[in-house]
C-alpha atoms as a PDB file:
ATOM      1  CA  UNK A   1     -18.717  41.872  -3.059  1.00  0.00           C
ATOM      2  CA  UNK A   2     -18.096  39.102  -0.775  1.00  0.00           C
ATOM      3  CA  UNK A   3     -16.917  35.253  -2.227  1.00  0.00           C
ATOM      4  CA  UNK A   4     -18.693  32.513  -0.847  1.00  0.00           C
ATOM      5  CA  UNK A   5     -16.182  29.726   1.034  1.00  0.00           C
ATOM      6  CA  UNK A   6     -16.798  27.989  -2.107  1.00  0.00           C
ATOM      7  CA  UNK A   7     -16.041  30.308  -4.672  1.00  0.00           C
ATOM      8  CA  UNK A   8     -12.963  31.347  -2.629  1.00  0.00           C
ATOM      9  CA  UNK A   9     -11.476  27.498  -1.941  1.00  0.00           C
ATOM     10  CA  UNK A  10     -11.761  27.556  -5.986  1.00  0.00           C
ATOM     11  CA  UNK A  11      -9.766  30.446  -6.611  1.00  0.00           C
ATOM     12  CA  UNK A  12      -7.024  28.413  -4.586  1.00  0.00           C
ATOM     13  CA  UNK A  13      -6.007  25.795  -6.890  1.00  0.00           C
ATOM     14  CA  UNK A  14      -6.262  22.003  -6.354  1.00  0.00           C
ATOM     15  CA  UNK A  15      -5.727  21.018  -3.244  1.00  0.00           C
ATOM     16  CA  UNK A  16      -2.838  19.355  -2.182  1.00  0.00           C
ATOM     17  CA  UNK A  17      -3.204  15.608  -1.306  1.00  0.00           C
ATOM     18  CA  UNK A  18      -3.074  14.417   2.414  1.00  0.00           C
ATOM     19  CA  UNK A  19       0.199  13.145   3.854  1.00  0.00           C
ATOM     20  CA  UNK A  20      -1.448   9.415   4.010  1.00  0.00           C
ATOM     21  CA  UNK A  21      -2.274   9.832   0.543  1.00  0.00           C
ATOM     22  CA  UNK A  22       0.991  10.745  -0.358  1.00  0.00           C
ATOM     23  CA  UNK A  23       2.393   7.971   1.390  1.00  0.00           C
ATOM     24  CA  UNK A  24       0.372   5.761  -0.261  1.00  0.00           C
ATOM     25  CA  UNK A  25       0.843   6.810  -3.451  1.00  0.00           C
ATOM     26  CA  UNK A  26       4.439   6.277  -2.708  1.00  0.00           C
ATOM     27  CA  UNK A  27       3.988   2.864  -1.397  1.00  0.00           C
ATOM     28  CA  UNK A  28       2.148   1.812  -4.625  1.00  0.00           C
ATOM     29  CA  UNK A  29       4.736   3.367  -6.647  1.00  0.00           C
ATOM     30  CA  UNK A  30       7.360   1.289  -4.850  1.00  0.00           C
ATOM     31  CA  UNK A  31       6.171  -1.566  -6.581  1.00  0.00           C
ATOM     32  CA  UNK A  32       5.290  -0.995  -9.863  1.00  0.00           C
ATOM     33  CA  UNK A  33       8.840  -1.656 -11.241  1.00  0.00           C
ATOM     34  CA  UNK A  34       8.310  -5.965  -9.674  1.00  0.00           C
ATOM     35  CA  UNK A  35       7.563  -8.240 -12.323  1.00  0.00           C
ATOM     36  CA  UNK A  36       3.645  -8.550 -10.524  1.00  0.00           C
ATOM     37  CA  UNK A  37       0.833  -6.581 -11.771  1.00  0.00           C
ATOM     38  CA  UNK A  38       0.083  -3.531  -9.211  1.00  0.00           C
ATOM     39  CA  UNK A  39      -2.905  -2.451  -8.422  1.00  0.00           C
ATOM     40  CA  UNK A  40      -4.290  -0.263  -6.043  1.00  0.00           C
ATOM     41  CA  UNK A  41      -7.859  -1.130  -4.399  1.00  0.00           C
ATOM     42  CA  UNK A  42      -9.108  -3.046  -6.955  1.00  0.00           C
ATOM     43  CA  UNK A  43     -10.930  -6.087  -7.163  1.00  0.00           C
ATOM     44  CA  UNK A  44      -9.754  -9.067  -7.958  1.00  0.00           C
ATOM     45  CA  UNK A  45      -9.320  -9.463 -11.644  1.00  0.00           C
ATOM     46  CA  UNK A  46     -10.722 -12.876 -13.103  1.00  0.00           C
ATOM     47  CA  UNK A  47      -7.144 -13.570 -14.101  1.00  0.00           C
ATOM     48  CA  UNK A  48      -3.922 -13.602 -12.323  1.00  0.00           C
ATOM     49  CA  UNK A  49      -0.892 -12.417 -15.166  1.00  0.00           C
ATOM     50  CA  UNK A  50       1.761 -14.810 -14.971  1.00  0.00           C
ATOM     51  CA  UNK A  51       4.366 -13.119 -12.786  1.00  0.00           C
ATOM     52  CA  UNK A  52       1.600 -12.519  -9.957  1.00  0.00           C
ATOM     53  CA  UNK A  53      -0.687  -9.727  -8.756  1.00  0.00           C
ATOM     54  CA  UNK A  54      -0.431  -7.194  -6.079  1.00  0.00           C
ATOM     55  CA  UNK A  55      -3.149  -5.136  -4.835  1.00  0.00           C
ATOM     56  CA  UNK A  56      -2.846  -2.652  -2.170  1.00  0.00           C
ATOM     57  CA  UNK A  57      -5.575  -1.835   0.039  1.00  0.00           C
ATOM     58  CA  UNK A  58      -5.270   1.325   2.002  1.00  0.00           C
ATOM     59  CA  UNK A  59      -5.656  -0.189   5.281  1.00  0.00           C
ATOM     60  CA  UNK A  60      -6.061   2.212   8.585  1.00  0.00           C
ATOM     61  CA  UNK A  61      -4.560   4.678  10.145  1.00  0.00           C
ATOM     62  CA  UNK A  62      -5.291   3.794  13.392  1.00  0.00           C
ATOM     63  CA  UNK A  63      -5.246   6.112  16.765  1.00  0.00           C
ATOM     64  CA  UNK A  64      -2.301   8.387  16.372  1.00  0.00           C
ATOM     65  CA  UNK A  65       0.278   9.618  19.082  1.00  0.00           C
ATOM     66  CA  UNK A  66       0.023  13.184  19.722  1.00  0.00           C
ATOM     67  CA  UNK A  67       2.672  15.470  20.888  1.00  0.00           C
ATOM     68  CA  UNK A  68       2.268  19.333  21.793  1.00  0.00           C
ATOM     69  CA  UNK A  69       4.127  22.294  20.781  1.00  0.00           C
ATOM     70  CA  UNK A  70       4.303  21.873  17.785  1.00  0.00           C
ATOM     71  CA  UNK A  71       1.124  19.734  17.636  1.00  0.00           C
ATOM     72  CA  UNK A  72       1.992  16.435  15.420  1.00  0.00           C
ATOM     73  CA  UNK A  73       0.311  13.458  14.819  1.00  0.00           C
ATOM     74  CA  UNK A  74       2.289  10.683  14.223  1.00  0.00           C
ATOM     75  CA  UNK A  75       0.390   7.429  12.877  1.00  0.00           C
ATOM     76  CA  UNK A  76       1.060   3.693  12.483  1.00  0.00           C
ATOM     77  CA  UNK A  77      -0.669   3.507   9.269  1.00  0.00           C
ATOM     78  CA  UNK A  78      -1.772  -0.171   8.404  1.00  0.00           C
ATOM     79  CA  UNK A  79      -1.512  -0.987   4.485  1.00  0.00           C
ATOM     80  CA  UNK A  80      -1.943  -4.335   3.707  1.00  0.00           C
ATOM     81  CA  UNK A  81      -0.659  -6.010   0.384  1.00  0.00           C
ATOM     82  CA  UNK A  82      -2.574  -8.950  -1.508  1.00  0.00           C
ATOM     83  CA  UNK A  83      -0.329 -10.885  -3.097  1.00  0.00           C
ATOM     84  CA  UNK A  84      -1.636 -13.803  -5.234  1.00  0.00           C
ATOM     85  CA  UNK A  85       0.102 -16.524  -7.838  1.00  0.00           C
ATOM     86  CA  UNK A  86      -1.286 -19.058 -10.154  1.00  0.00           C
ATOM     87  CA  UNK A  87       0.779 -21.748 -11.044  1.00  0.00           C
ATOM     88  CA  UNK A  88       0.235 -25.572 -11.725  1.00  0.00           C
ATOM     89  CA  UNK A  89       3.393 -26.210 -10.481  1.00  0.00           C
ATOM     90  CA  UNK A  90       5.996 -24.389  -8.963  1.00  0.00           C
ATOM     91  CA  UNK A  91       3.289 -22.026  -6.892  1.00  0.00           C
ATOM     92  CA  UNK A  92       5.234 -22.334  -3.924  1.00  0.00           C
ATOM     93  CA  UNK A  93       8.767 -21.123  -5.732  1.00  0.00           C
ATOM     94  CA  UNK A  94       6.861 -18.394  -7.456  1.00  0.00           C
ATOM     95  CA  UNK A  95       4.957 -16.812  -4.616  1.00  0.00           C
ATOM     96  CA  UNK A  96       8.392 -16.832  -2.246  1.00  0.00           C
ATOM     97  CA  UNK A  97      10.031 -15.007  -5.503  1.00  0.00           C
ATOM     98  CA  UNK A  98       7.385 -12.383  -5.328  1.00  0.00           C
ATOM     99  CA  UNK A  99       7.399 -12.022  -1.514  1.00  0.00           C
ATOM    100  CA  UNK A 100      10.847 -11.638  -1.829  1.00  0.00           C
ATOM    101  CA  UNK A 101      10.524  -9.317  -4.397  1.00  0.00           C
ATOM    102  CA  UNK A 102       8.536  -7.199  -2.589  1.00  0.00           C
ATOM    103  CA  UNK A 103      10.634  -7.612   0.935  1.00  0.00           C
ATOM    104  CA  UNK A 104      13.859  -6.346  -1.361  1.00  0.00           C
ATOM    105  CA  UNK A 105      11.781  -3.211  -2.667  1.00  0.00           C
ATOM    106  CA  UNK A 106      10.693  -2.352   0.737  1.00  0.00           C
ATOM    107  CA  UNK A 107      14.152  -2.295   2.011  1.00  0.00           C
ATOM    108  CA  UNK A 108      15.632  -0.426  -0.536  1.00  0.00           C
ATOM    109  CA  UNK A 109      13.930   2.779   0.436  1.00  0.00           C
ATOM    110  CA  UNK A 110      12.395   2.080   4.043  1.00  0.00           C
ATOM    111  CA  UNK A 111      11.050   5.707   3.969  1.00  0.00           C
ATOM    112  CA  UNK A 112      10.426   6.072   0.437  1.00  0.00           C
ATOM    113  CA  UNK A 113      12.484   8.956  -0.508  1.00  0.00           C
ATOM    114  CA  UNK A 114      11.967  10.489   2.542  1.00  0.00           C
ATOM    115  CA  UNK A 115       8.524  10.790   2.675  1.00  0.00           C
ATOM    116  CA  UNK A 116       7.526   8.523   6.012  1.00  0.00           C
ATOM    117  CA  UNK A 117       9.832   7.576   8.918  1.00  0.00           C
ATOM    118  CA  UNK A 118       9.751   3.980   8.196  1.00  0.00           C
ATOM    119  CA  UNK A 119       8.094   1.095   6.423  1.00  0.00           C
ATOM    120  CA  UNK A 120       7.614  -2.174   7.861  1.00  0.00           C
ATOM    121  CA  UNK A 121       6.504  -4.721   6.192  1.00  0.00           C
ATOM    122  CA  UNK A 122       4.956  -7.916   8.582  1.00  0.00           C
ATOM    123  CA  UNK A 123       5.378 -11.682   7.767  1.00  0.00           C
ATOM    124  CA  UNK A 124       2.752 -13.060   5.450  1.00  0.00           C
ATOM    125  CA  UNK A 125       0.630 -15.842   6.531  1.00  0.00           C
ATOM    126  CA  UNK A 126       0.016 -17.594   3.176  1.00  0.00           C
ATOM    127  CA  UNK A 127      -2.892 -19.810   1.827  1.00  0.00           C
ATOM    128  CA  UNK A 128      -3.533 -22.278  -1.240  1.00  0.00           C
ATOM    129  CA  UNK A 129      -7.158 -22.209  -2.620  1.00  0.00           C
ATOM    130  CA  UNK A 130      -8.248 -24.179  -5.312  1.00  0.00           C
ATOM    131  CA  UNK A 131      -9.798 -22.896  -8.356  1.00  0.00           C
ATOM    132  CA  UNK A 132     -12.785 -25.161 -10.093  1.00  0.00           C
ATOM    133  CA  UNK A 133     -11.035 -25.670 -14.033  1.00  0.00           C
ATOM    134  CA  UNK A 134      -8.155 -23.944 -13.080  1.00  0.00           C
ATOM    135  CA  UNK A 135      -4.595 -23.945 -11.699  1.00  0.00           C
ATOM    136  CA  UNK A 136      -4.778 -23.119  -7.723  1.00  0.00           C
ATOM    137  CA  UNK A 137      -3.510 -19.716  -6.336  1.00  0.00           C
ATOM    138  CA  UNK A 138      -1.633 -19.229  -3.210  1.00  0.00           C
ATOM    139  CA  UNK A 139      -2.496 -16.239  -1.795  1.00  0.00           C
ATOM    140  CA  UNK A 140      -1.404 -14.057   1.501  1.00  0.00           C
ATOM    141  CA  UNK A 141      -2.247 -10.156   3.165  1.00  0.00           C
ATOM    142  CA  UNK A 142       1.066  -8.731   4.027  1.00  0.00           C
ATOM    143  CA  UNK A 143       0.448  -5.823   6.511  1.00  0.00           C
ATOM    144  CA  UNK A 144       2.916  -3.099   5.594  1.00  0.00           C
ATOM    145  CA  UNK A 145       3.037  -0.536   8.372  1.00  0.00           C
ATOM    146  CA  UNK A 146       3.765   3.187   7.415  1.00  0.00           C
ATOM    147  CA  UNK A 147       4.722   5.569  10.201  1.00  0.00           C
ATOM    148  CA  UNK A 148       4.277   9.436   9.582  1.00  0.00           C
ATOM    149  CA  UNK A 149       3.833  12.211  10.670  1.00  0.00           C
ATOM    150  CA  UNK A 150       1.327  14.727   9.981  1.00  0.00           C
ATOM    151  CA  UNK A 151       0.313  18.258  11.432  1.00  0.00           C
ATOM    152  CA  UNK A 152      -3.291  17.432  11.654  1.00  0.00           C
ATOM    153  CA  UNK A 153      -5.648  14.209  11.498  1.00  0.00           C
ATOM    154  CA  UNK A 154      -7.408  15.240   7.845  1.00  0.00           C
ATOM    155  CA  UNK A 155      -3.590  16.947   6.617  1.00  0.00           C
END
């Protein structure tokens, strides 16, 4: 008797995950050792912890290149990086420690471990925004660019 596409994409296994998820994951794995919370697409929490809060967003992948023979995509993938402190004082100092913190990770492993060509992290364009009751944040996106390579545009 026949299996259905279904029943046969069971008998498989799990899938494995995409080359930009793969990426990603190894992006947000990059940072977990930095003093800073990471998160990945969350939302903001109601508190910021002490050492400061990261949150990567996935971002887009953009048009990719294509080459023939063999076919390849190769993408400029578009992550971006919240980065947020709370401080009464001393904001400024502790946001440039954590943006230097994250600038050092990056170029420890600008491929991270091999899995993307390169990682390139853009300058952050920082702002202060006061909080009603509560110390003021300063805040900035940092658009990390991830170039890969993948065989297909869903692989």
């Amino acid at each position: 008797m026949a299996q259905t596409a279904l029943q046969a994409t069971r008998n498989i296994g799990a899938p494995m995950p995409t080359t930009r998820e793969t990426v990603l994951a190894a992006l947000h794995a990059r940072l977990q050792p930095l003093a800073a919370l990471t998160l990945r697409d969350e939302v903001l929490p109601e508190r910021i912890p002490a050492a400061g809060l990261i949150i990567l967003r996935d971002g887009q992948p953009g048009e990719p290149e294509v080459t023939l023979s063999p076919l390849r995509y190769h993408y400029q993938h578009r992550a971006e990086l919240e980065v947020v402190v709370q401080a009464g004082t001393g904001r400024a100092s502790a946001f440039d420690t954590l943006i230097a913190a994250i600038g050092a990770a990056l170029e420890a492993d600008r491929t991270l471990g091999g899995l993307c060509d390169w990682v390139e992290p853009e300058a952050p364009a920082s702002v202060d925004l006061p909080v009603e009751g509560a110390a003021a944040l300063k805040a900035a996106v940092i658009t990390v660019v991830l170039h890969y390579t993948t065989t297909g545009p869903l692989a």
